[in-house]
Structures are given as structure tokens and as C-alpha cells.
C-alpha atoms as a PDB file:
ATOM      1  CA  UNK A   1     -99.521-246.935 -77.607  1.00  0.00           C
ATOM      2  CA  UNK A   2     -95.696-245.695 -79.129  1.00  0.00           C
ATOM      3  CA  UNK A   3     -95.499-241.855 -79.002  1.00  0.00           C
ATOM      4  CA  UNK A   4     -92.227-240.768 -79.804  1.00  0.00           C
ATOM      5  CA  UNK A   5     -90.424-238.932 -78.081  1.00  0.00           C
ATOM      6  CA  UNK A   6     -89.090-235.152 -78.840  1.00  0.00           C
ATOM      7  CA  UNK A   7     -85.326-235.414 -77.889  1.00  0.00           C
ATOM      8  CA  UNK A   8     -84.571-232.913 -76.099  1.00  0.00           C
ATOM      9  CA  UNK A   9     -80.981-232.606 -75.793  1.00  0.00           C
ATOM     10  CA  UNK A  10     -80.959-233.721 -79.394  1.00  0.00           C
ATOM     11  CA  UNK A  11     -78.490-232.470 -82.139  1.00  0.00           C
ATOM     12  CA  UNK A  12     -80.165-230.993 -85.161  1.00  0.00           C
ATOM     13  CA  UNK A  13     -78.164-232.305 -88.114  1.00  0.00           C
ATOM     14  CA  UNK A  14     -76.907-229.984 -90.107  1.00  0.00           C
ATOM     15  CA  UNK A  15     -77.428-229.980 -93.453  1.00  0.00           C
ATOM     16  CA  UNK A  16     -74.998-229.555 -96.359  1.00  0.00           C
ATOM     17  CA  UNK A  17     -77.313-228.153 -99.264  1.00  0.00           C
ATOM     18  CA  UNK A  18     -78.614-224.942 -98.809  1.00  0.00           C
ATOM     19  CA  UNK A  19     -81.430-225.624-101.137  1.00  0.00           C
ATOM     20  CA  UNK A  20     -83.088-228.868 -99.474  1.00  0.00           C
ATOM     21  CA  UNK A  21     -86.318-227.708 -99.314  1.00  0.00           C
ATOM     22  CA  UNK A  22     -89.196-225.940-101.344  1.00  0.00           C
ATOM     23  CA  UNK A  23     -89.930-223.153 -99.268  1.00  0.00           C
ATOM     24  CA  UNK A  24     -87.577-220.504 -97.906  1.00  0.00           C
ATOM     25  CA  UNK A  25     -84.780-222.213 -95.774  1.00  0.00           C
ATOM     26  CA  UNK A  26     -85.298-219.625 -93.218  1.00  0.00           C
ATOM     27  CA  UNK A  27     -89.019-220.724 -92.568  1.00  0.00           C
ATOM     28  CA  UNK A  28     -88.085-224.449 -93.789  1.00  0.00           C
ATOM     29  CA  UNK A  29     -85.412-224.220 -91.044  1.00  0.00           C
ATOM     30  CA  UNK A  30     -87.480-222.973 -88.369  1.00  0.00           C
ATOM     31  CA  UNK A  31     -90.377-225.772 -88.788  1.00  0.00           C
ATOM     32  CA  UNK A  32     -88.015-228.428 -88.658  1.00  0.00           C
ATOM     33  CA  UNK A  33     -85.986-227.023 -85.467  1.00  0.00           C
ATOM     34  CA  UNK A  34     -89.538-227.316 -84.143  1.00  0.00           C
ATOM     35  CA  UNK A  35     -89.904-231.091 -85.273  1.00  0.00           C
ATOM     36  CA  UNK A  36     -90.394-234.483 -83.212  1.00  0.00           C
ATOM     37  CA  UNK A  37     -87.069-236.259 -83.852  1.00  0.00           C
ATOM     38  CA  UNK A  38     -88.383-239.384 -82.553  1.00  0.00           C
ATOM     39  CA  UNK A  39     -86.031-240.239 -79.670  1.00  0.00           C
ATOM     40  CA  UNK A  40     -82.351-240.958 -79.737  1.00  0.00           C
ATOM     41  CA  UNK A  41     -82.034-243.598 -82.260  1.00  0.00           C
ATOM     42  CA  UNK A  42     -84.386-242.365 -84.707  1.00  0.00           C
ATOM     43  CA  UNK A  43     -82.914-238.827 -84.371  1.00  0.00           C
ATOM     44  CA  UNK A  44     -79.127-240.708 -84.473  1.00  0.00           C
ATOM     45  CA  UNK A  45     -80.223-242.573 -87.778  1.00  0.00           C
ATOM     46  CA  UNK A  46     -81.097-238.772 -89.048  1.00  0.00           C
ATOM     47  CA  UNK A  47     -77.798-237.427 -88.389  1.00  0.00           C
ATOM     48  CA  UNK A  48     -76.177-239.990 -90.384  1.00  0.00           C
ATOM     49  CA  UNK A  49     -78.815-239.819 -93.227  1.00  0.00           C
ATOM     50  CA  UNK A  50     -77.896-236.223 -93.614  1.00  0.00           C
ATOM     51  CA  UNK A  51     -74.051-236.950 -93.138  1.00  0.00           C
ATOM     52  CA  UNK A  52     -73.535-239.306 -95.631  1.00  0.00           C
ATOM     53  CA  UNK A  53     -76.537-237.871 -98.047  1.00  0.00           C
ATOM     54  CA  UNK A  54     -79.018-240.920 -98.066  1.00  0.00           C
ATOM     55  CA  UNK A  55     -82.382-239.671 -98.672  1.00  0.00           C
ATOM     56  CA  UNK A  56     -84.353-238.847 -95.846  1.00  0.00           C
ATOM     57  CA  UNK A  57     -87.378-237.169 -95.084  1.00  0.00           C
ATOM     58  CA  UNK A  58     -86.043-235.609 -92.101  1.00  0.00           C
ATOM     59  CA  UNK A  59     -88.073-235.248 -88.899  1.00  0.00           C
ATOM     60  CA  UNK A  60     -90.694-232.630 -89.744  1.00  0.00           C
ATOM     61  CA  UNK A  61     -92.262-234.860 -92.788  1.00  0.00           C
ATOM     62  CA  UNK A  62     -90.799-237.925 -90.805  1.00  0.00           C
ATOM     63  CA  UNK A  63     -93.685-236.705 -87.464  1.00  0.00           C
ATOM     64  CA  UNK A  64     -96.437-235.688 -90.522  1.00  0.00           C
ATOM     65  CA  UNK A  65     -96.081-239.654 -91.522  1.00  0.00           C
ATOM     66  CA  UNK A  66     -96.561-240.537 -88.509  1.00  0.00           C
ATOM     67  CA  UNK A  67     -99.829-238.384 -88.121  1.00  0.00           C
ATOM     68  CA  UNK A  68    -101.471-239.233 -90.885  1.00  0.00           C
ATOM     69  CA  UNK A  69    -101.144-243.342 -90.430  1.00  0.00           C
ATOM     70  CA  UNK A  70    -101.838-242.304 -86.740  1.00  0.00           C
ATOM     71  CA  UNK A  71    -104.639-240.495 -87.355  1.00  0.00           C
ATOM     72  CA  UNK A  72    -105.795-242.986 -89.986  1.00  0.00           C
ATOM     73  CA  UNK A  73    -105.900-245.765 -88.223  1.00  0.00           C
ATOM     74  CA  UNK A  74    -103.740-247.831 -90.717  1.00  0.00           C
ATOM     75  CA  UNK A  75    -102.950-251.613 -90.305  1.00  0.00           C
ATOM     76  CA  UNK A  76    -101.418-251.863 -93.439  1.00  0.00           C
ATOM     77  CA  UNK A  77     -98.945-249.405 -95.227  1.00  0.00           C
ATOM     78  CA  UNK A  78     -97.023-249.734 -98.136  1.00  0.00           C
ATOM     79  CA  UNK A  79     -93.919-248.103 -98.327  1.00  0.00           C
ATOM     80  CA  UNK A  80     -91.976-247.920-101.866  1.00  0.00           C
ATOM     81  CA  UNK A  81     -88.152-246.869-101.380  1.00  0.00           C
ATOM     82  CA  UNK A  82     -87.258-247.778 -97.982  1.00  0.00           C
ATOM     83  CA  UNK A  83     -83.634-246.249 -97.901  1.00  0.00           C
ATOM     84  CA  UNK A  84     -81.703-246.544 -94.676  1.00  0.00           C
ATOM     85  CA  UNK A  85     -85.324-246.954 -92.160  1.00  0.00           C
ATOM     86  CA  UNK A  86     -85.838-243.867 -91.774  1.00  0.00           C
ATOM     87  CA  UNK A  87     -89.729-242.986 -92.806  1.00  0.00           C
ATOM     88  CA  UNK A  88     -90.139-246.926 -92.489  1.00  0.00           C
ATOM     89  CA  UNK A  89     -89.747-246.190 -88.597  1.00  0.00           C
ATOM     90  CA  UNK A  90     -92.031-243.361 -88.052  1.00  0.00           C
ATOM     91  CA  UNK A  91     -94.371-245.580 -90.252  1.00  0.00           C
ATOM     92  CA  UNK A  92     -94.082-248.503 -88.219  1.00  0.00           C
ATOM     93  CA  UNK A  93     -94.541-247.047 -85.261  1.00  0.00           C
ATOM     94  CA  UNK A  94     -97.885-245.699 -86.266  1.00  0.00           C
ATOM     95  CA  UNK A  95     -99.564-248.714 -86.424  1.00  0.00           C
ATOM     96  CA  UNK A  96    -101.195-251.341 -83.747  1.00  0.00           C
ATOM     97  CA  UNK A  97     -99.155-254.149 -82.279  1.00  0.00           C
ATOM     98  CA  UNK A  98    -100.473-256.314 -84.959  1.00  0.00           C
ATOM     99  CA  UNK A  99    -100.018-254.139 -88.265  1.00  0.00           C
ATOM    100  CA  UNK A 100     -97.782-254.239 -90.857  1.00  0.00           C
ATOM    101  CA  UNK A 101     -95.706-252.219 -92.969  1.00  0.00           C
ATOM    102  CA  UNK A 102     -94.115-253.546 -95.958  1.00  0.00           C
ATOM    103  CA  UNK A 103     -91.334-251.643 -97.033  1.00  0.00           C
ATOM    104  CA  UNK A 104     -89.957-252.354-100.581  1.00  0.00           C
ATOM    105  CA  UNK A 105     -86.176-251.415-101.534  1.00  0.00           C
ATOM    106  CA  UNK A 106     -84.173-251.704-104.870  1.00  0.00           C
ATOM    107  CA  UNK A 107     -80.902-251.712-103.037  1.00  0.00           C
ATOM    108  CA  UNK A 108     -79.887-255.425-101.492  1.00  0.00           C
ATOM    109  CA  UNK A 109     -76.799-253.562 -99.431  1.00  0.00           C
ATOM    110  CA  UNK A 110     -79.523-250.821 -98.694  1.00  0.00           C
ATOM    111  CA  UNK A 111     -82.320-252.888 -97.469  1.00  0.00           C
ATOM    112  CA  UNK A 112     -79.268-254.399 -94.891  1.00  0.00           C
ATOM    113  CA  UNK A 113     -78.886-251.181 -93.323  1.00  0.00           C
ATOM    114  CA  UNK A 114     -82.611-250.429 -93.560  1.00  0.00           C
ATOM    115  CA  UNK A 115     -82.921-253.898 -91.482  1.00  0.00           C
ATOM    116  CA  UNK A 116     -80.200-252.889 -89.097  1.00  0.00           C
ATOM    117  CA  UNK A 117     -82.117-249.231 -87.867  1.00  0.00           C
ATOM    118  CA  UNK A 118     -85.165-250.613 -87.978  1.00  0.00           C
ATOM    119  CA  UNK A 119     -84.175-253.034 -85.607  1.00  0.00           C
ATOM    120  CA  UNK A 120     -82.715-250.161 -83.509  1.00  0.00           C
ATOM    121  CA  UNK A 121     -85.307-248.267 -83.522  1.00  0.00           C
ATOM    122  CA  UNK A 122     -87.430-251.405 -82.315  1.00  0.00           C
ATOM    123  CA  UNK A 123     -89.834-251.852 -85.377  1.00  0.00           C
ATOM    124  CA  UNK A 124     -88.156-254.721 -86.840  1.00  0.00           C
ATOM    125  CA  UNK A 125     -91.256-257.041 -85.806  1.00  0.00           C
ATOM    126  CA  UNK A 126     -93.678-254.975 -87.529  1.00  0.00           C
ATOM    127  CA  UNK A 127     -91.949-254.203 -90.779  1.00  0.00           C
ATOM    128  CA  UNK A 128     -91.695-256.825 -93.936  1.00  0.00           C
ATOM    129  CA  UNK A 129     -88.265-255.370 -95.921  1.00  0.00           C
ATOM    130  CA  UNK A 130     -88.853-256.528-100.034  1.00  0.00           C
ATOM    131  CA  UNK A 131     -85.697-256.177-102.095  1.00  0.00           C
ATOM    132  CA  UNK A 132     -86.234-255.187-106.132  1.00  0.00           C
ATOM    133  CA  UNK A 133     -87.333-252.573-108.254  1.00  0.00           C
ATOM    134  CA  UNK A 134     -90.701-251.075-106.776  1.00  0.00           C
ATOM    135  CA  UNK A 135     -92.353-251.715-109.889  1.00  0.00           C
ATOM    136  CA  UNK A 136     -91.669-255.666-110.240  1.00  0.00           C
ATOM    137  CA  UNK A 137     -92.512-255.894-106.867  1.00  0.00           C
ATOM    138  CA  UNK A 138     -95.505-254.421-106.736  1.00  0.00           C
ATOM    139  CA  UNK A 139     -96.907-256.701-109.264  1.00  0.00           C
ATOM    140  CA  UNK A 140     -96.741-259.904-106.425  1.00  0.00           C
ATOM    141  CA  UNK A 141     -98.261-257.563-103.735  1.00  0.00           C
ATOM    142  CA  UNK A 142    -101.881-257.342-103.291  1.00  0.00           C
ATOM    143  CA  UNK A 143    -103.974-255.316-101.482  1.00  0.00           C
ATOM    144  CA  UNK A 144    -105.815-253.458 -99.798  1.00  0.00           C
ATOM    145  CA  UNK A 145    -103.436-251.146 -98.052  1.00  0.00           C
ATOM    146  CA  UNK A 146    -104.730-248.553 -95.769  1.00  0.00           C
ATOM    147  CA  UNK A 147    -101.999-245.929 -96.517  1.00  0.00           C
ATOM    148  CA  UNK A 148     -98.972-246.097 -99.434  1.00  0.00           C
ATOM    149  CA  UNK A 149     -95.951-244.100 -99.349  1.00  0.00           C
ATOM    150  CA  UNK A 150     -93.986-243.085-102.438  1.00  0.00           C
ATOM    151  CA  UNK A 151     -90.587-242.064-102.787  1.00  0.00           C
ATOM    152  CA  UNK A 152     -88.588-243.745-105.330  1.00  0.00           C
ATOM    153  CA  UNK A 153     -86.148-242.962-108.136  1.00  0.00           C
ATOM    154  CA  UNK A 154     -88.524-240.396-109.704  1.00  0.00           C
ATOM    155  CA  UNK A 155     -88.162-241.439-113.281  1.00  0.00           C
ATOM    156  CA  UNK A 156     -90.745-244.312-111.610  1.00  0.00           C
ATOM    157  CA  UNK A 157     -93.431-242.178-110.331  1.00  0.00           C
ATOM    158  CA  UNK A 158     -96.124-242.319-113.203  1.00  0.00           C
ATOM    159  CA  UNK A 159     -95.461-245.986-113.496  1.00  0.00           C
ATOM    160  CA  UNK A 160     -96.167-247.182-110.509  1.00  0.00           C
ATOM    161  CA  UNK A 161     -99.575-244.789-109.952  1.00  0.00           C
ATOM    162  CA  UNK A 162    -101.976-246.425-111.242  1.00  0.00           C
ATOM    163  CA  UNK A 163    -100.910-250.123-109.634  1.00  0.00           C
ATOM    164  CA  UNK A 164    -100.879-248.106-106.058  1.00  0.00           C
ATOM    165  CA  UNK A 165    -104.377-246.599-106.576  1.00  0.00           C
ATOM    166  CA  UNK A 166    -105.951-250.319-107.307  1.00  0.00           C
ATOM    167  CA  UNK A 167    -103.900-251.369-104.097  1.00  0.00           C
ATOM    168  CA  UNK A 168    -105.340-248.592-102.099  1.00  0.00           C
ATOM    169  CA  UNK A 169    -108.475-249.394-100.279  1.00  0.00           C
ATOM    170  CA  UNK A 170    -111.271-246.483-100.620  1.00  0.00           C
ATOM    171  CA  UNK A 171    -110.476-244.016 -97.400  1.00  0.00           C
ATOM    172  CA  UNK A 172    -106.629-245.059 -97.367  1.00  0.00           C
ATOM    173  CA  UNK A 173    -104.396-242.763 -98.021  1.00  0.00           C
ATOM    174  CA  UNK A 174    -101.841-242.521-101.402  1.00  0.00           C
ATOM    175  CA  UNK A 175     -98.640-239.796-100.126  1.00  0.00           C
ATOM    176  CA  UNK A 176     -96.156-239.154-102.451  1.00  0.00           C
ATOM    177  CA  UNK A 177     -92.253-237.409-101.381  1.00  0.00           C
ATOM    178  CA  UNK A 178     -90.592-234.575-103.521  1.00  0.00           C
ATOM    179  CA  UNK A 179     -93.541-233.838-105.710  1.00  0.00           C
ATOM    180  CA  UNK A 180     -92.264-230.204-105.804  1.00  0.00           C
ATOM    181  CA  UNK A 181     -88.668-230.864-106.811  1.00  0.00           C
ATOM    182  CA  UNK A 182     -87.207-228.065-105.143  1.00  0.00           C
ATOM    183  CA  UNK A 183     -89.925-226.070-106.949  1.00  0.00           C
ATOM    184  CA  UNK A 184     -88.457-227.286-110.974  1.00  0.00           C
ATOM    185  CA  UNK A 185     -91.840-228.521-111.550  1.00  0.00           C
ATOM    186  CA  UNK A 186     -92.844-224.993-111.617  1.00  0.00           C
ATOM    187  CA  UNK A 187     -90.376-223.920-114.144  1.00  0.00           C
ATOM    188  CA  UNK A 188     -91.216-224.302-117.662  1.00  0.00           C
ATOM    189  CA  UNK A 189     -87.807-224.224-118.587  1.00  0.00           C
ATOM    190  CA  UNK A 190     -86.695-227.211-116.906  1.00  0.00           C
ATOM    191  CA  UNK A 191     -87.020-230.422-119.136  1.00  0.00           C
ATOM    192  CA  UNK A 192     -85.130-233.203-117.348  1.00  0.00           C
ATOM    193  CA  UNK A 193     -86.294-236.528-116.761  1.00  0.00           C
ATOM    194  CA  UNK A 194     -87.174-236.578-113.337  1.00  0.00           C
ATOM    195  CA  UNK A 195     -89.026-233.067-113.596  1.00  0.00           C
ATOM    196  CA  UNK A 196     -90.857-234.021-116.432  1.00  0.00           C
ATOM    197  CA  UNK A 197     -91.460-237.396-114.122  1.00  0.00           C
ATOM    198  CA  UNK A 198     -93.093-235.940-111.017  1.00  0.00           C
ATOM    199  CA  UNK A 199     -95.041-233.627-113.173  1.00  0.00           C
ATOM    200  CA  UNK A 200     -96.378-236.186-114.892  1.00  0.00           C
ATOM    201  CA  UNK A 201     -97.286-237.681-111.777  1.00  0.00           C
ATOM    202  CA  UNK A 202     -98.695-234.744-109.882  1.00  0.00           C
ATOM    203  CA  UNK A 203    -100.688-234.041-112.901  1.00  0.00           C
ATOM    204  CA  UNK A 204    -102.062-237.504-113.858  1.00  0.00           C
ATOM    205  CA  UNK A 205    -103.144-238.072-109.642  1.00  0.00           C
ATOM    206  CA  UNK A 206    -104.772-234.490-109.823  1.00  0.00           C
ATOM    207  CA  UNK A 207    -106.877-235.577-112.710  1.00  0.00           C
ATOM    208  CA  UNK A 208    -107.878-239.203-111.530  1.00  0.00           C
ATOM    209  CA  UNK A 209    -111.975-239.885-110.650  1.00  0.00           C
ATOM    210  CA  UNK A 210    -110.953-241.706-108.105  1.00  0.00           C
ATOM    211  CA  UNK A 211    -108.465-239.604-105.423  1.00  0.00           C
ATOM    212  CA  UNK A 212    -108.655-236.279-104.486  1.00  0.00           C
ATOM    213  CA  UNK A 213    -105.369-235.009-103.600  1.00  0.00           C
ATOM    214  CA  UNK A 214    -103.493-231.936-102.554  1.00  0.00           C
ATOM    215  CA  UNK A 215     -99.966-231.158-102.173  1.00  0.00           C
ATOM    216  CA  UNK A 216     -97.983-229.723 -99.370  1.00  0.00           C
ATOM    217  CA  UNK A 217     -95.312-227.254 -99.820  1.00  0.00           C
ATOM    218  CA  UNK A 218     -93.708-229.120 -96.513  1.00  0.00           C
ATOM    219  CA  UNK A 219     -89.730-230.007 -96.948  1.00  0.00           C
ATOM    220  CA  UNK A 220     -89.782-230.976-101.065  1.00  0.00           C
ATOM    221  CA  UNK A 221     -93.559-231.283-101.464  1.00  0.00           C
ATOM    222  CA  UNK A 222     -95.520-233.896-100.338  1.00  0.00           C
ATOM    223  CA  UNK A 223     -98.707-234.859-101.760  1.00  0.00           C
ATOM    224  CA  UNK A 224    -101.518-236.735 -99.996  1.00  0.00           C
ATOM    225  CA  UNK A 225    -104.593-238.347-101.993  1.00  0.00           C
ATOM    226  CA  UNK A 226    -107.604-239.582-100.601  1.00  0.00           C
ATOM    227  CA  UNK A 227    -109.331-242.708-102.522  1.00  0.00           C
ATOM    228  CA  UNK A 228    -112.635-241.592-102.560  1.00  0.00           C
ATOM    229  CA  UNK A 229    -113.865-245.198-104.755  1.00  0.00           C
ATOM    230  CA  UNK A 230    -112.699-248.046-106.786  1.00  0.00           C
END
């Protein structure tokens, strides 16, 4: 079994907003000075996610991934914005020799360098990389999937809910990035598209019969839903 390891020795990247996370940056700071970096490519792959502002979880949401599909026992995740690799790694390496994530990117020169880190990283075997908008491709996938991971161009949230719930098996596992927005979604007086988006979304998942979900003031907010039936 793949446990990453912490590092040590490791840079932290440093970041060039101030405001990347929800919370206070002091305390936001000091959890992710604290985090599992993954090893030396993984935490190398970081550094240059934050250095040339591709969006990353970074390594304290990147270890929580990890947990959950870990502690979950997933064989199958579903990834939707796979970005340079970086949560597609810490995904991958979550699951048994045999699993399989598929990772879905809109990006064609994207999904190259996804390809490339995850094949540093040694994942490539394990991961499926599917290039077009999350919401076409969804359509051609079918499920079940034992644990689906959003983080796409927010306008997209509410529209691809409802086709990841029906994909979800009961017991898996929907978790959705940047559901707090650098805490906008809390403030009535901000109206733009993607706000209005993730509300949407947070609101429409709260009120569904079929998850129960809660969300997570870690980095930007991450929400996790449990499919409790079909």
C-alpha cells in the first residue's frame, strides 16, 4: 500500500495572493505548513502550480482527498477538472493496484501536462485522462463511481449535479472544491456569475433527498456529500 510521504526538507511554496483561502491566512497558513506534501515530485508539481497560478488544491485538501478515497475504500473516482495532476495524484494513489480514476479535462494542452506529472508522480497506470467540457463528457460516462470530485469552471457546478449524483453509487462519496468562494457566497451583495453558481450549487446539494452533505471551511471550502439512496 502507497503512503505518501511528508517531505521533509521540502519547500513550502509560497503563495502570491494573500487571500487564497476562506479562513484566516494566519490559521489557513499554519494547517497547511503542517500538511503531507506527498514526496518530492508531488510537492515539486505544487511549487509550480502556485508559481505559475494553475489551480491547485494545495497539499492540506490535496492529503484530505487522499483520506477520504483512502478511508472509503474507492475503486472508482471521478474526477471533473483535472488541471496540471495535481488532486488527480493524491486521488490515484488512494486506490488499489487495480482501481481507476478517470480524470476529465477541458484543456487539450492542459490534459498534456496533467499526463506528464502524473506520470512523474507514478500514477499514470491508474488514471484514464478525458479531454472536453465536463458536462459533454459526462454524458458517455456511466457509473457507479465510488467517490466524484468537482472542481470545474464554476459557472458549471449546478449543471453537472444532478448527472454526478445518478453516477454516484449509494455510500460513495460526491466532494465539491471552492464551495465557499473566498467566503462571497456569504455576501449578499455579491451577484457575479460564479457566486451566484456555487450558491446555487451548495444550496440545491443541501436540499437533495438523496445526499447529506456538509461543507468544510478547509482552504476555499470543500463540501463532501454522502449518497444515502438512489
Amino acid at each position: 500500500m502507497f503512503i505518501p510521504g511528508g517531505c521533509i526538507g521540502c519547500r513550502m511554496p509560497r503563495r502570491r495572493d494573500p487571500n487564497w483561502a476562506a479562513i484566516d491566512p494566519h490559521l489557513a497558513d499554519y494547517i497547511d505548513a503542517l500538511a503531507n506534501r506527498g514526496g518530492e515530485a508531488l510537492a515539486s508539481i505544487e511549487e509550480t502550480g502556485l508559481r505559475d497560478d494553475w489551480p491547485i488544491v494545495g497539499a492540506a485538501e490535496g492529503s484530505f482527498l487522499f483520506i477520504l478515497a483512502k478511508a472509503l475504500g474507492a475503486r472508482r473516482i471521478l474526477e471533473l477538472g483535472t488541471a496540471i495532476g495535481y488532486s488527480g495524484t493524491w486521488y490515484a494513489r488512494a486506490l488499489p493496484p487495480d482501481g481507476q480514476l478517470i480524470t476529465v479535462e477541458a484543456d487539450p494542452e492542459t490534459a498534456k501536462i496533467a499526463e506528464a506529472n502524473l506520470e512523474r508522480t507514478g500514477v499514470r497506470g491508474r488514471v484514464t485522462v478525458l479531454v472536453g467540457p465536463a458536462q459533454e463528457v459526462l454524458e458517455d460516462l456511466e457509473g457507479p463511481f465510488d467517490l466524484i470530485f468537482v472542481d470545474i469552471n464554476k459557472e458549471g457546478y449546478p449543471e453537472v449535479l444532478d448527472p454526478c449524483i445518478r453516477r454516484l453509487r449509494v455510500g460513495g462519496l460526491l466532494v465539491t472544491d471552492n464551495v465557499l468562494w473566498r467566503g462571497d457566497v456569504a455576501d449578499p451583495k455579491d451577484r457575479s456569475r460564479d457566486t451566484a453558481a456555487i450558491r446555487t450549487y451548495n444550496e440545491r446539494l443541501a436540499n437533495d433527498p438523496r445526499m447529506i452533505a456538509s461543507i468544510l471551511p478547509l482552504r476555499d471550502g470543500v463540501s463532501v456529500a454522502l449518497k444515502l439512496h438512489d
